[in-house]
N, C-alpha and C. Protein backbone atom coordinates (compact mmCIF):
# COMPACT_ATOMS: atom_id res chain seq x y z
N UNK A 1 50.38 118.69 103.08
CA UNK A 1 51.32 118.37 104.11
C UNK A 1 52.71 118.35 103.50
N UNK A 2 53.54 119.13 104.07
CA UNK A 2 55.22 119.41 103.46
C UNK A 2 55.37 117.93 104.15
N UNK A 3 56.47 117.34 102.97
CA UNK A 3 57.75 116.38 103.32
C UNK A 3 58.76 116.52 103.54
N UNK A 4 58.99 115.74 104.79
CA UNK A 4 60.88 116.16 105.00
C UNK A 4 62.02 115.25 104.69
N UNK A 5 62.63 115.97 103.90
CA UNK A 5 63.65 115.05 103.32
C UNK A 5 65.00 114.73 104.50
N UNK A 6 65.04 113.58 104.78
CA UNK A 6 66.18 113.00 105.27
C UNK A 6 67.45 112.53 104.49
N UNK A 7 68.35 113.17 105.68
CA UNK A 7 69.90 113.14 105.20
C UNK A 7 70.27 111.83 103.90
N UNK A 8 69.38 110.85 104.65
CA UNK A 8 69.30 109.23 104.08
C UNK A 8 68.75 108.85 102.45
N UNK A 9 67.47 110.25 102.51
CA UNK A 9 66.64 110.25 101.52
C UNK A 9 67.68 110.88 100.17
N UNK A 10 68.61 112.17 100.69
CA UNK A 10 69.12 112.64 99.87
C UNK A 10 70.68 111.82 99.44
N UNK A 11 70.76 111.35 100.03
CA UNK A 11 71.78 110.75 100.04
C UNK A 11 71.64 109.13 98.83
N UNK A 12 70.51 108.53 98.98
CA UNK A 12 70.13 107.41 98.26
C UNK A 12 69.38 108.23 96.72
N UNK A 13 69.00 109.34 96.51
CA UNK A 13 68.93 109.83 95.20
C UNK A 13 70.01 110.57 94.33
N UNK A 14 71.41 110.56 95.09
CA UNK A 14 72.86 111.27 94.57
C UNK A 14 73.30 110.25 93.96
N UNK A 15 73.55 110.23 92.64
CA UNK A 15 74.29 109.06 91.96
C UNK A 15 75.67 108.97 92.31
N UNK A 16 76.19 107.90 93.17
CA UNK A 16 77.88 107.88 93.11
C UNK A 16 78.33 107.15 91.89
N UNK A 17 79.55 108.24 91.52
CA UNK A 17 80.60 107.74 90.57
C UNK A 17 80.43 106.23 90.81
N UNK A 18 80.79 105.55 89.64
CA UNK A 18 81.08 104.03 89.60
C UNK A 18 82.50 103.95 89.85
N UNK A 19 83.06 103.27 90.92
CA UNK A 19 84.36 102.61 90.83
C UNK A 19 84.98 101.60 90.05
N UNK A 20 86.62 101.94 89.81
CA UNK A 20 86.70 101.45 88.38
C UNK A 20 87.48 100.09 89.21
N UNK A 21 87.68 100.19 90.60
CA UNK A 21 87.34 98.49 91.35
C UNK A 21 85.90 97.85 91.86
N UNK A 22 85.88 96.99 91.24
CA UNK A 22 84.51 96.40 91.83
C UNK A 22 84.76 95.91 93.20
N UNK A 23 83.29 96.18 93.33
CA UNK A 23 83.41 95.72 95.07
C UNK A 23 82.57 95.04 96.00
N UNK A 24 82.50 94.13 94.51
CA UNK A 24 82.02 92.85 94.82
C UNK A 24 83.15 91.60 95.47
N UNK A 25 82.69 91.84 96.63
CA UNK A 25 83.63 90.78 97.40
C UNK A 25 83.93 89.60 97.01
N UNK A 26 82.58 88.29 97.22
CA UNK A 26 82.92 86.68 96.51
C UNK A 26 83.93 86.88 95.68
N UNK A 27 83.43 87.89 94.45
CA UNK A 27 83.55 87.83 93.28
C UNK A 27 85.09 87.74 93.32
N UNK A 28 85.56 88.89 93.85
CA UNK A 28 87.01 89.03 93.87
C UNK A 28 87.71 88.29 94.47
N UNK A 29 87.19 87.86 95.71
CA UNK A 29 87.98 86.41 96.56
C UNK A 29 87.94 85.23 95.56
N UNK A 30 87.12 85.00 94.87
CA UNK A 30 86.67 83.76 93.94
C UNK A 30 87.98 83.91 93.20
N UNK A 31 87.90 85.12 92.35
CA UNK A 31 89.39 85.18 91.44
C UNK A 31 90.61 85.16 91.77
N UNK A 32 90.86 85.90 93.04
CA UNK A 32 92.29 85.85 94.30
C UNK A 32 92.40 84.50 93.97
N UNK A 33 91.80 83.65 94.51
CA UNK A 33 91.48 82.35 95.14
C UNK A 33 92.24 81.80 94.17
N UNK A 34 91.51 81.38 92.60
CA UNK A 34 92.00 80.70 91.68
C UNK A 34 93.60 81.20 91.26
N UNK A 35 93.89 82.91 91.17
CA UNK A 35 95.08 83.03 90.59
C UNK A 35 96.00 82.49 91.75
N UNK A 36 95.88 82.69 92.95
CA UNK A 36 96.83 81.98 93.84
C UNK A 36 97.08 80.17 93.84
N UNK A 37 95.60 79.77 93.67
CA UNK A 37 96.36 78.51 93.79
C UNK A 37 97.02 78.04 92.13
N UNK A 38 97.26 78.36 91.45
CA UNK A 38 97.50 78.78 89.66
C UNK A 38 99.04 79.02 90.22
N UNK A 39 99.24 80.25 90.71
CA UNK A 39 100.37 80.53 91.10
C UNK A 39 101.22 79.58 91.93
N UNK A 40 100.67 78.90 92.60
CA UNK A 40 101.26 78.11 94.04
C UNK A 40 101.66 77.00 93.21
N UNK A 41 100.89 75.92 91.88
CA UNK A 41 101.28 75.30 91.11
C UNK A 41 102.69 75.26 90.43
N UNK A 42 103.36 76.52 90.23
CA UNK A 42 104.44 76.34 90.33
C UNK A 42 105.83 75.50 91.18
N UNK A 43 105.25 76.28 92.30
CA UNK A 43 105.96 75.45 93.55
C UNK A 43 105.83 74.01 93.48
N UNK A 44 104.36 73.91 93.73
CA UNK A 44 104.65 72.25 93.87
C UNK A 44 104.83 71.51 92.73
N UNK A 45 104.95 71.64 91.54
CA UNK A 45 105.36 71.29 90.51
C UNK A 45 106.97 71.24 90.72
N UNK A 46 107.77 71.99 91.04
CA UNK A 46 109.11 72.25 91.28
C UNK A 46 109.46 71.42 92.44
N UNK A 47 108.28 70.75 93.72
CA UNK A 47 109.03 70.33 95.17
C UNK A 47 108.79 69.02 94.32
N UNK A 48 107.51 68.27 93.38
CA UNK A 48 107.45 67.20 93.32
C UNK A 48 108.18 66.20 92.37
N UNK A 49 108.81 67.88 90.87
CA UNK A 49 109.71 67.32 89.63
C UNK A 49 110.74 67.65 89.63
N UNK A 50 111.35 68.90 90.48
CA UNK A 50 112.51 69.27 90.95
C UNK A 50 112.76 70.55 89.54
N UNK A 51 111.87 70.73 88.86
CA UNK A 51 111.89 71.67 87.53
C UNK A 51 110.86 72.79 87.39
N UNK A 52 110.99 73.82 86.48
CA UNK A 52 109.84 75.02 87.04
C UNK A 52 109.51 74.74 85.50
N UNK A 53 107.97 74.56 85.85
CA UNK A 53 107.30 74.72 83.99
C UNK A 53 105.87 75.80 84.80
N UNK A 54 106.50 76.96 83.66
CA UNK A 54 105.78 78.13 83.77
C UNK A 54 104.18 77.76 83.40
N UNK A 55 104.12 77.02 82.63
CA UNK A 55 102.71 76.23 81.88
C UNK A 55 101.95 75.95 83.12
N UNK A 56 102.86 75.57 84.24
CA UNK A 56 101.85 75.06 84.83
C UNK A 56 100.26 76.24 85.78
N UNK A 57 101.07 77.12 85.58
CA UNK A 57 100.24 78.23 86.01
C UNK A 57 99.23 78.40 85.28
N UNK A 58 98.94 78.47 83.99
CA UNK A 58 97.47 77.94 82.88
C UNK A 58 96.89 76.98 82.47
N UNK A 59 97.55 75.54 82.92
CA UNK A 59 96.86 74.47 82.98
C UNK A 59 96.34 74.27 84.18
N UNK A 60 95.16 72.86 84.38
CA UNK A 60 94.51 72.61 84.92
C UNK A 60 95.15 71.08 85.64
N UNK A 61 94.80 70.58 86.52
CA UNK A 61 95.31 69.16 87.32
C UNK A 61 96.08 69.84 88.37
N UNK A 62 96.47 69.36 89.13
CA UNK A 62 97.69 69.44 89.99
C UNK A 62 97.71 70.12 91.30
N UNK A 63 98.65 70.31 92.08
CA UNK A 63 98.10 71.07 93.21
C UNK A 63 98.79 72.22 93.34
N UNK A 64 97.26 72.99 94.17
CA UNK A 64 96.32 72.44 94.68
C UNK A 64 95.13 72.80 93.32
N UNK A 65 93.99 72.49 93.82
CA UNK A 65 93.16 73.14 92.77
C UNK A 65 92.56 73.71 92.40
N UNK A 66 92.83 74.43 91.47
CA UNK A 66 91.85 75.93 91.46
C UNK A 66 90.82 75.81 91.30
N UNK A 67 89.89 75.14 91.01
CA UNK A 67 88.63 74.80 90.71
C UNK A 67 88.34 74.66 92.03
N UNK A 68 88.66 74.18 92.86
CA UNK A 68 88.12 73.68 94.28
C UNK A 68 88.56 75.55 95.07
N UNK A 69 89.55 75.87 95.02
CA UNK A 69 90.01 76.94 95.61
C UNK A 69 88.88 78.48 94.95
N UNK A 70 88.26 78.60 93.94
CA UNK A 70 87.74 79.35 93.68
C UNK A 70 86.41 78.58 94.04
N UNK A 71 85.28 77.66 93.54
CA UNK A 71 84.04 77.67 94.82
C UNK A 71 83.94 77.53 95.71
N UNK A 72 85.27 77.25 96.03
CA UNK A 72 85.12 77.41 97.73
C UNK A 72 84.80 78.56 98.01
N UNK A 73 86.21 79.14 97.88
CA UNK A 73 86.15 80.94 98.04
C UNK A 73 84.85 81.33 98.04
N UNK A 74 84.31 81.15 96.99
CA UNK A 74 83.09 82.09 96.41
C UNK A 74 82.00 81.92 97.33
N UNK A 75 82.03 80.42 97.73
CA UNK A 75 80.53 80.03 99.04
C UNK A 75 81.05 80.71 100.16
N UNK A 76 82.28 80.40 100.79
CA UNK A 76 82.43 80.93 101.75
C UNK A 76 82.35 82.87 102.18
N UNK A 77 82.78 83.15 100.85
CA UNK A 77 82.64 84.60 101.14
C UNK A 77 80.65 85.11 101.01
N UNK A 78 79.83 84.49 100.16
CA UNK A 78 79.18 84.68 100.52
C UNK A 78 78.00 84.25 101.69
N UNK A 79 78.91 82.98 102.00
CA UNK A 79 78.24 82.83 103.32
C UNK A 79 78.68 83.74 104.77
N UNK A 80 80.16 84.40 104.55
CA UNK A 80 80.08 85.18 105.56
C UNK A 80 79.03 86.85 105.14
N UNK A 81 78.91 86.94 103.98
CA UNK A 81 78.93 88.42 103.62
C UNK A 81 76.86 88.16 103.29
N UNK A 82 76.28 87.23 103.70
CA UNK A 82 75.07 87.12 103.26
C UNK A 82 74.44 86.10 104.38
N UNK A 83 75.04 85.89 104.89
CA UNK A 83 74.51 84.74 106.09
C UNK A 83 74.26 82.97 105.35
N UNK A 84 74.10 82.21 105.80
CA UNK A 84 74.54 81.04 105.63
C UNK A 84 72.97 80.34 105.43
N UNK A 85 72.08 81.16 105.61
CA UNK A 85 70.42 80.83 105.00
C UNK A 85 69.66 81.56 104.15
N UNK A 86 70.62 82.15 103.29
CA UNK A 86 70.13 82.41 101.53
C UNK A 86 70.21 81.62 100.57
N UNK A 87 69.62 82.03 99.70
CA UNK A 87 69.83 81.05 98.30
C UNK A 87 71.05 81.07 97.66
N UNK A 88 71.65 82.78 97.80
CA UNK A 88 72.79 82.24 96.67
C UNK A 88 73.78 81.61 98.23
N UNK A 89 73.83 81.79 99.29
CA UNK A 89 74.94 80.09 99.80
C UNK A 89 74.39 79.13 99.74
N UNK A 90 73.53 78.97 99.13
CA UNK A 90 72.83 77.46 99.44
C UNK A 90 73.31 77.05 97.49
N UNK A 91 73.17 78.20 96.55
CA UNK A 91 73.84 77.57 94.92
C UNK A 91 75.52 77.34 94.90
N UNK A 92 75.92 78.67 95.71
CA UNK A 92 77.62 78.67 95.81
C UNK A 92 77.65 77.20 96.55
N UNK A 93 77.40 76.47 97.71
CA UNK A 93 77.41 75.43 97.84
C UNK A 93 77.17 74.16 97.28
N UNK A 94 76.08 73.92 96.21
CA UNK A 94 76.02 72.80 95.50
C UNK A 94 76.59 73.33 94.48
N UNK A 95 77.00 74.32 93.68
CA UNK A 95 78.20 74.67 92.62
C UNK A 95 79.60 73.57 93.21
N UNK A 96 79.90 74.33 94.04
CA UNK A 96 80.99 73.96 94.66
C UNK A 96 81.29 72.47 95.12
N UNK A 97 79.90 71.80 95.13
CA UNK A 97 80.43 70.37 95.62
C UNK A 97 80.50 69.52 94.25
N UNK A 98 79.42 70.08 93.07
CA UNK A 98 79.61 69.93 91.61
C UNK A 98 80.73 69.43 91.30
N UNK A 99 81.44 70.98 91.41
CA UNK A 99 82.83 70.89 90.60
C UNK A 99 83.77 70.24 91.41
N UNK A 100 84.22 70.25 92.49
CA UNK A 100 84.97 69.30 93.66
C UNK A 100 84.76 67.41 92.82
N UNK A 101 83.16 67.18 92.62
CA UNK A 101 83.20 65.86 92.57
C UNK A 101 83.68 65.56 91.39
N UNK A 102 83.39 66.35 90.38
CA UNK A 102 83.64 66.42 88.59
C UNK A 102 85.08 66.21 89.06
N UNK A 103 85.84 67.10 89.81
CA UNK A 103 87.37 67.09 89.00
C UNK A 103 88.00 66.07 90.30
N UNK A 104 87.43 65.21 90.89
CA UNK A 104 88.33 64.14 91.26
C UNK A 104 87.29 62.80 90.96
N UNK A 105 86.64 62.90 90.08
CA UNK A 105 85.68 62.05 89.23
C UNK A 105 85.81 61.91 87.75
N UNK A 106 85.03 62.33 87.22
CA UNK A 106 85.14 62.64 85.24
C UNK A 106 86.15 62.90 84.84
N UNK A 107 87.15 64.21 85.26
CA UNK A 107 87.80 64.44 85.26
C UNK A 107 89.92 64.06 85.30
N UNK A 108 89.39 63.29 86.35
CA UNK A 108 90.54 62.61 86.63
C UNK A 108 90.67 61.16 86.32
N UNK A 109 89.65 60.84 86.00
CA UNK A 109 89.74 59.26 84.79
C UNK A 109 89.73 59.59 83.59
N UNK A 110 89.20 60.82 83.02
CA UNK A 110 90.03 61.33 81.78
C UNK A 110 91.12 61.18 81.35
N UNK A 111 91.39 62.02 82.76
CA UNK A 111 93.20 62.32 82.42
C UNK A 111 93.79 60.69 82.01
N UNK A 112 93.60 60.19 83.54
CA UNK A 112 93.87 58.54 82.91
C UNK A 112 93.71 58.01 81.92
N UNK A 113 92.85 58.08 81.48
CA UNK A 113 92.28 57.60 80.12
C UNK A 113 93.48 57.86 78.93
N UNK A 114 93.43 59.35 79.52
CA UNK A 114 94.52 59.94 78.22
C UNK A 114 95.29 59.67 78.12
N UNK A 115 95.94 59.37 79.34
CA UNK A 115 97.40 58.78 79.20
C UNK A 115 97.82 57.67 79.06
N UNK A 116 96.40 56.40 78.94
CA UNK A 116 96.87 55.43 79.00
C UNK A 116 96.89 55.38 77.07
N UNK A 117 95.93 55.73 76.35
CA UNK A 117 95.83 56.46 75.30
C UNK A 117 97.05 56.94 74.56
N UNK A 118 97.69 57.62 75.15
CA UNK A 118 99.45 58.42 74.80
C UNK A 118 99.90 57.32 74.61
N UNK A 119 100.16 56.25 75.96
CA UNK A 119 101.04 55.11 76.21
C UNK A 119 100.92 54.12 74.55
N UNK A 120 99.25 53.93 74.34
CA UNK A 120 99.21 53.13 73.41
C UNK A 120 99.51 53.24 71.34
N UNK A 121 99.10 54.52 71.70
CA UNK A 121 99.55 55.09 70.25
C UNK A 121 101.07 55.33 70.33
N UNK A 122 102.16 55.65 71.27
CA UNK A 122 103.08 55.66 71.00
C UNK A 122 103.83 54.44 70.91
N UNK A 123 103.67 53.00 71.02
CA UNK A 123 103.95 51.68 70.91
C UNK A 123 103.13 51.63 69.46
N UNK A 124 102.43 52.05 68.70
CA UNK A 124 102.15 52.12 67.57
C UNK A 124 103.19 51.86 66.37
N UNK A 125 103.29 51.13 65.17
CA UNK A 125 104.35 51.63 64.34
C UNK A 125 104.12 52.59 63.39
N UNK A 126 105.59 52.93 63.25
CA UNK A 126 105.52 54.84 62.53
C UNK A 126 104.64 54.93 61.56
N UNK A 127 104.16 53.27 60.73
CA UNK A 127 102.94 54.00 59.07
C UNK A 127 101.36 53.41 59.72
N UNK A 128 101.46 53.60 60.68
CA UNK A 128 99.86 53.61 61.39
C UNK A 128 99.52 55.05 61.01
N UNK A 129 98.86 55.13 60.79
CA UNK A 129 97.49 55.97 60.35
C UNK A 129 97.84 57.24 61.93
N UNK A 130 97.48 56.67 62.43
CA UNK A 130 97.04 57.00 64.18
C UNK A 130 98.27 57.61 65.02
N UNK A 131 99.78 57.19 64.52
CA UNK A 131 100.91 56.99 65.70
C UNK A 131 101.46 58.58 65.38
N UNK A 132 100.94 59.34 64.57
CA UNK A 132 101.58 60.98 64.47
C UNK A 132 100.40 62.20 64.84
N UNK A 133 99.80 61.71 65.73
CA UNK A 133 98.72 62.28 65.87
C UNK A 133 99.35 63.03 67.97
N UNK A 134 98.80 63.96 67.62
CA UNK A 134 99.16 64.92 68.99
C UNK A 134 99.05 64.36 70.17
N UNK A 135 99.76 64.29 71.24
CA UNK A 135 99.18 63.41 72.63
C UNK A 135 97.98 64.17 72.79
N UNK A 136 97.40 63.51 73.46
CA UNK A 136 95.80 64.00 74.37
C UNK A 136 96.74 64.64 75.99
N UNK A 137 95.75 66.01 76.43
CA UNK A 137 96.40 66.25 77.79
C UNK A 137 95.80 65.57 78.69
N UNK A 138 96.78 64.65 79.69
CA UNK A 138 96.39 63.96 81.09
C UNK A 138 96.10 64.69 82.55
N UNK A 139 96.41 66.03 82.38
CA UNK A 139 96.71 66.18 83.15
C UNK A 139 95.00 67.18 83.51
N UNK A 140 94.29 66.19 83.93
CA UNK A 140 92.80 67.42 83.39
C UNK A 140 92.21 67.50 85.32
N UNK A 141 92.44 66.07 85.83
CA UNK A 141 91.84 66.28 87.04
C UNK A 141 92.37 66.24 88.04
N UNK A 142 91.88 66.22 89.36
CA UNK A 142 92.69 66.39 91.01
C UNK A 142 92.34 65.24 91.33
N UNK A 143 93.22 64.75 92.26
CA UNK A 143 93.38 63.67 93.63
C UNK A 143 92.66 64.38 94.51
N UNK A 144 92.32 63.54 95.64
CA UNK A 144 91.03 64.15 96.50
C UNK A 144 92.13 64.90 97.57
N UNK A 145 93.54 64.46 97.45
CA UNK A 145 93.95 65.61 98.25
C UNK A 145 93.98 67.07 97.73
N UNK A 146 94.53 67.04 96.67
CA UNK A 146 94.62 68.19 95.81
C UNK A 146 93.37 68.84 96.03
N UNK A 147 92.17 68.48 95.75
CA UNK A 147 90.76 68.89 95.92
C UNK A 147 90.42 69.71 97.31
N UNK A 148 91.03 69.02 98.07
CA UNK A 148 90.91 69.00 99.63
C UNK A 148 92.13 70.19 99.58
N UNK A 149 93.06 70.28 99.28
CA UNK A 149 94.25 71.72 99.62
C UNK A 149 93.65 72.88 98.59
N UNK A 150 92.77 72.57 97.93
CA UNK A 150 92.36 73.89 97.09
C UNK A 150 91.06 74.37 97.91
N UNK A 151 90.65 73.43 98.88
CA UNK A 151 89.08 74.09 99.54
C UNK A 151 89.74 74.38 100.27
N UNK A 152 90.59 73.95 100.87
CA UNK A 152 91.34 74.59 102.30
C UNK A 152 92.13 75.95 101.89
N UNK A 153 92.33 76.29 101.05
CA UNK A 153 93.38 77.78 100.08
C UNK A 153 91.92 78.55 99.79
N UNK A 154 90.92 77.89 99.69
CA UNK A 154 89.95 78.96 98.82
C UNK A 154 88.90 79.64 100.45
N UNK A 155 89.38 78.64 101.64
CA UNK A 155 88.52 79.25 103.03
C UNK A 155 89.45 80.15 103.73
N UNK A 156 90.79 79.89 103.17
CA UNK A 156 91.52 80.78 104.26
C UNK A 156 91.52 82.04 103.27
N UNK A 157 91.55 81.99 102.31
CA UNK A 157 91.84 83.03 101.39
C UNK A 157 90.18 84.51 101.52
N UNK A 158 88.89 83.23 101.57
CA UNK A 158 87.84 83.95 102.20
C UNK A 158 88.06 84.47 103.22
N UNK A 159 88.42 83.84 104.25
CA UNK A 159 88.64 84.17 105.33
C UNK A 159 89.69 85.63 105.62
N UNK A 160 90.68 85.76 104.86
CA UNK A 160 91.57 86.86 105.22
C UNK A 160 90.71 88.10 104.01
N UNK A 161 90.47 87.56 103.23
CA UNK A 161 89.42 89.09 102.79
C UNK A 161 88.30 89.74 103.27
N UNK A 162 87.73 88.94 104.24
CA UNK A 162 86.93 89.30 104.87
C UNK A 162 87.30 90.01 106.08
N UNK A 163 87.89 89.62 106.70
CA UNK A 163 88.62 90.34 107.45
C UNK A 163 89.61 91.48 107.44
N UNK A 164 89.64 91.66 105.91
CA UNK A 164 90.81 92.86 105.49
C UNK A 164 89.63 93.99 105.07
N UNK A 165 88.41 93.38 104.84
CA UNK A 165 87.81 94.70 104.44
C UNK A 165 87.09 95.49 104.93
């Protein structure tokens, strides 16, 4: 008995070129996600100190937050792009509430920590052992608003890639 090959058949044994953009959606909203709110750190660093520290675009703390703005992103895009009763939205979701609780939890009593830390070694006198030693960085975790403006940056940000593509 002859087989007939369908348009479909020939078509799924033609190797396409690899694109040198991936096109993996989450993936790329996930990263959008974080460099924007990274980027946006500037600003509000500047509305809240009245000064621009370029740093703040590679450090971590502050608003909004990229940590929150990238799993967000990442659940939400694959909950639109996979439906909302698979496994990976059901990991992008407890990822995402993970890191949300870590960085206005562990995270942000760190920072405290650290700084209360800074405060005390620098009341130190100068032949302490201890008082020339590097500050610790405070600035490690988010306020639950901050947390809360980086999930809200990481759904709209899903949201307009999905719709752009």
């Amino acid at each position: 008995m002859d087989e007939v090959m369908t348009a479909a058949d020939a078509a799924s044994r033609v190797r396409s070129e690899p694109s040198m953009i991936p096109s993996n959606l989450p993936l790329l909203t996930a990263f959008l996600s974080c460099a924007l709110a990274q980027f946006l750190k500037l600003f509000t660093t500047w509305y809240k100190e009245k000064r621009w520290d370029s740093r703040r675009m590679l450090g971590s703390g502050g608003m909004p937050s990229s940590h929150s703005a990238t799993v967000t992103s990442l659940a939400v895009a694959i909950g639109l792009q996979e439906g909302m009763g698979g496994p990976a939205f059901a990991v992008a979701v407890v990822l995402a509430c993970v890191v949300m609780y870590d960085a206005t939890g562990v995270r942000l009593h760190a920072g405290r920590q650290a700084e209360l830390l800074n405060q005390i070694v620098c009341e130190l006198p100068p032949e302490h052992p201890v008082s020339n030693v590097r500050p610790l960085r405070d600035s490690l975790g988010h306020t639950p608003l901050q947390v809360v403006a980086g999930a809200i940056l990481g759904c709209v940000v899903a949201l307009l890639m999905r719709g752009s593509s």
